[in-house]
Protein backbone atom coordinates (compact mmCIF):
# COMPACT_ATOMS: atom_id res chain seq x y z
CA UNK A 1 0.00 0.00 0.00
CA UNK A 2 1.25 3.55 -1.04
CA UNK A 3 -0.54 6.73 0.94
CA UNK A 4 -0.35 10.52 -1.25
CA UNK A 5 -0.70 13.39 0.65
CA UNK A 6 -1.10 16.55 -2.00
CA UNK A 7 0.04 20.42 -0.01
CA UNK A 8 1.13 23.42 -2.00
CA UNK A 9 -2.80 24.20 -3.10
CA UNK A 10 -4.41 27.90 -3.36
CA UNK A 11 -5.50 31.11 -4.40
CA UNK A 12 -3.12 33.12 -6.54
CA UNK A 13 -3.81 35.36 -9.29
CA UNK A 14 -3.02 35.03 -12.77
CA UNK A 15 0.99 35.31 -13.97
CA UNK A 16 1.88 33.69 -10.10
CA UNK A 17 3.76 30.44 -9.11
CA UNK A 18 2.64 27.61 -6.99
CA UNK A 19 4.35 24.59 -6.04
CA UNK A 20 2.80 21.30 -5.15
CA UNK A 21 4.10 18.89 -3.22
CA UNK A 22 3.30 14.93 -2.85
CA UNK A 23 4.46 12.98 0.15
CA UNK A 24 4.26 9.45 -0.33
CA UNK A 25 4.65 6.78 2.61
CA UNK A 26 4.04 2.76 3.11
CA UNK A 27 5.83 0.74 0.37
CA UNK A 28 7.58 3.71 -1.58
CA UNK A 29 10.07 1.25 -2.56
CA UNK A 30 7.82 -0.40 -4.92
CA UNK A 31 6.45 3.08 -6.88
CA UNK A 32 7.74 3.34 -10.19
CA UNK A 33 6.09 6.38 -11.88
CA UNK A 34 4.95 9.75 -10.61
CA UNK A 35 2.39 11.74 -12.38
CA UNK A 36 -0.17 14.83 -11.71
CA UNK A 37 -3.68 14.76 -12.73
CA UNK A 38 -6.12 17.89 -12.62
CA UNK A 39 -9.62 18.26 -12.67
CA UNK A 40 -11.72 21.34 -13.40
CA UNK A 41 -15.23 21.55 -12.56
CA UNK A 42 -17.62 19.71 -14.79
CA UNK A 43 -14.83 18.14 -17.14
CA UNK A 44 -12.61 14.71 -17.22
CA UNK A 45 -9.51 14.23 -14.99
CA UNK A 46 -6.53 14.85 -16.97
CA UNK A 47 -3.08 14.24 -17.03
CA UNK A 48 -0.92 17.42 -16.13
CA UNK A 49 2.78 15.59 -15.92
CA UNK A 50 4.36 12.41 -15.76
CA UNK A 51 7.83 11.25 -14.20
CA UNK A 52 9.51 8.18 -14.42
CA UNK A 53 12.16 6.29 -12.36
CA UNK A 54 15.01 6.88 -14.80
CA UNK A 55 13.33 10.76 -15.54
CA UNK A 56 11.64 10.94 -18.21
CA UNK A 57 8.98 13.19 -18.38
CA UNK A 58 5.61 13.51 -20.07
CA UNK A 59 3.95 17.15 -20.31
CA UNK A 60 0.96 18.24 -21.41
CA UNK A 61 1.79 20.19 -24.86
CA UNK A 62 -0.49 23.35 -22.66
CA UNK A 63 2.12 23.66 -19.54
CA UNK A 64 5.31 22.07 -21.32
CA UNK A 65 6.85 25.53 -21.11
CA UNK A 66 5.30 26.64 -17.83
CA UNK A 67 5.20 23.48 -15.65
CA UNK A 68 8.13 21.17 -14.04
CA UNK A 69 7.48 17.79 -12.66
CA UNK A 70 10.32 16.63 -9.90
CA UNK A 71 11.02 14.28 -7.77
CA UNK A 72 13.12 13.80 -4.07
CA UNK A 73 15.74 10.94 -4.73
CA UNK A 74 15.16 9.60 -1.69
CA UNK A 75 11.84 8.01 -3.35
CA UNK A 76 8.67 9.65 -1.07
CA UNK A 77 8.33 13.00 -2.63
CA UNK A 78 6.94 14.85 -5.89
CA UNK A 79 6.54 18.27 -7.00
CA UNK A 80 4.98 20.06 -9.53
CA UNK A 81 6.27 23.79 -9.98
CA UNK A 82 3.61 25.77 -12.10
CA UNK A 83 4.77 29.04 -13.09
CA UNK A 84 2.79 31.92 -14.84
CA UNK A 85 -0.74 30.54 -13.69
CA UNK A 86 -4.11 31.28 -15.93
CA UNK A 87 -7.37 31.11 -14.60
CA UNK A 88 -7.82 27.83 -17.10
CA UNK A 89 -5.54 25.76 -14.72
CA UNK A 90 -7.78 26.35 -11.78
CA UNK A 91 -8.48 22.36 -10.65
CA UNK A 92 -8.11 20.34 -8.06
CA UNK A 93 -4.58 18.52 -8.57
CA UNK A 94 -3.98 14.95 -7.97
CA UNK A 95 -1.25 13.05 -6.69
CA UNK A 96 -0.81 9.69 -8.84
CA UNK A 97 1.86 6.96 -8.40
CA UNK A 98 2.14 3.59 -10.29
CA UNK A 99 3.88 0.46 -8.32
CA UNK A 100 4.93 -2.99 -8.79
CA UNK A 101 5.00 -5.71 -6.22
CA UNK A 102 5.27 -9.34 -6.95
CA UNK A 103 4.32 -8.65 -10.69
CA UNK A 104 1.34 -7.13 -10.32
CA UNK A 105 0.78 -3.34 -11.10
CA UNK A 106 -1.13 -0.85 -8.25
CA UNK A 107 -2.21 3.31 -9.13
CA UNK A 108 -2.47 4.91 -5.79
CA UNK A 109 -4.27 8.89 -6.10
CA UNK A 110 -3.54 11.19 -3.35
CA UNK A 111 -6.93 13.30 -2.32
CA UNK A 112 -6.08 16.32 -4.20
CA UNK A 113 -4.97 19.99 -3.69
CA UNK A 114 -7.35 22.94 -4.65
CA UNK A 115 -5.52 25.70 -6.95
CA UNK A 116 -7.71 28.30 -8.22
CA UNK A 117 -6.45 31.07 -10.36
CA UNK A 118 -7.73 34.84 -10.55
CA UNK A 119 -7.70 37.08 -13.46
């Protein structure tokens, strides 16, 4: 079991920075993917970034140049560093890991962050 704990949410106004940050704990050992989800009111969850053990990233092509996914190399935290925030990235952000233990895959979701945007 893997437990995501999203901080870093809140109210900023449009052209700002936030960072978000994911603590994982349990069996960290066995996560081999990061990734943040968003979801606006009324529309799908969607994938925001993705990080992988050996660092490659996925970005979606609408925050390539204005977000950066990270992670702690000690294997139980993530960031996402959003910089020059619009009122369309206003979501709640989601925490996502992928593990493997005894060859079967797991997706563990944190319970989200709130960031809302003001023009």
């Amino acid at each position: 079991q893997v437990y995501l704990v999203e901080s870093g949410g809140g109210l900023v106004q449009s052209g700002e920075s936030l960072r978000l940050s994911c603590s994982a704990s349990g069996n960290i050992y066995s996560i081999y993917e990061w990734a943040w989800y968003r979801q606006a009111a009324g529309k799908e969850r969607e994938l925001v970034a993705r990080m992988d053990l050996r660092d490659n990233v996925d970005r979606v092509e609408n925050v390539k140049d204005r977000f950066t996914i990270s992670r702690d190399k000690n294997g139980n935290m993530c960031y996402l560093q959003m910089n020059t925030l619009t009122p369309e990235d206003t979501a709640v952000y989601y925490c996502n890991v992928q593990s493997l233990r005894s060859g079967r895959g797991y997706t563990y979701w944190g319970q989200g962050t709130q960031v809302t945007i003001s023009s």
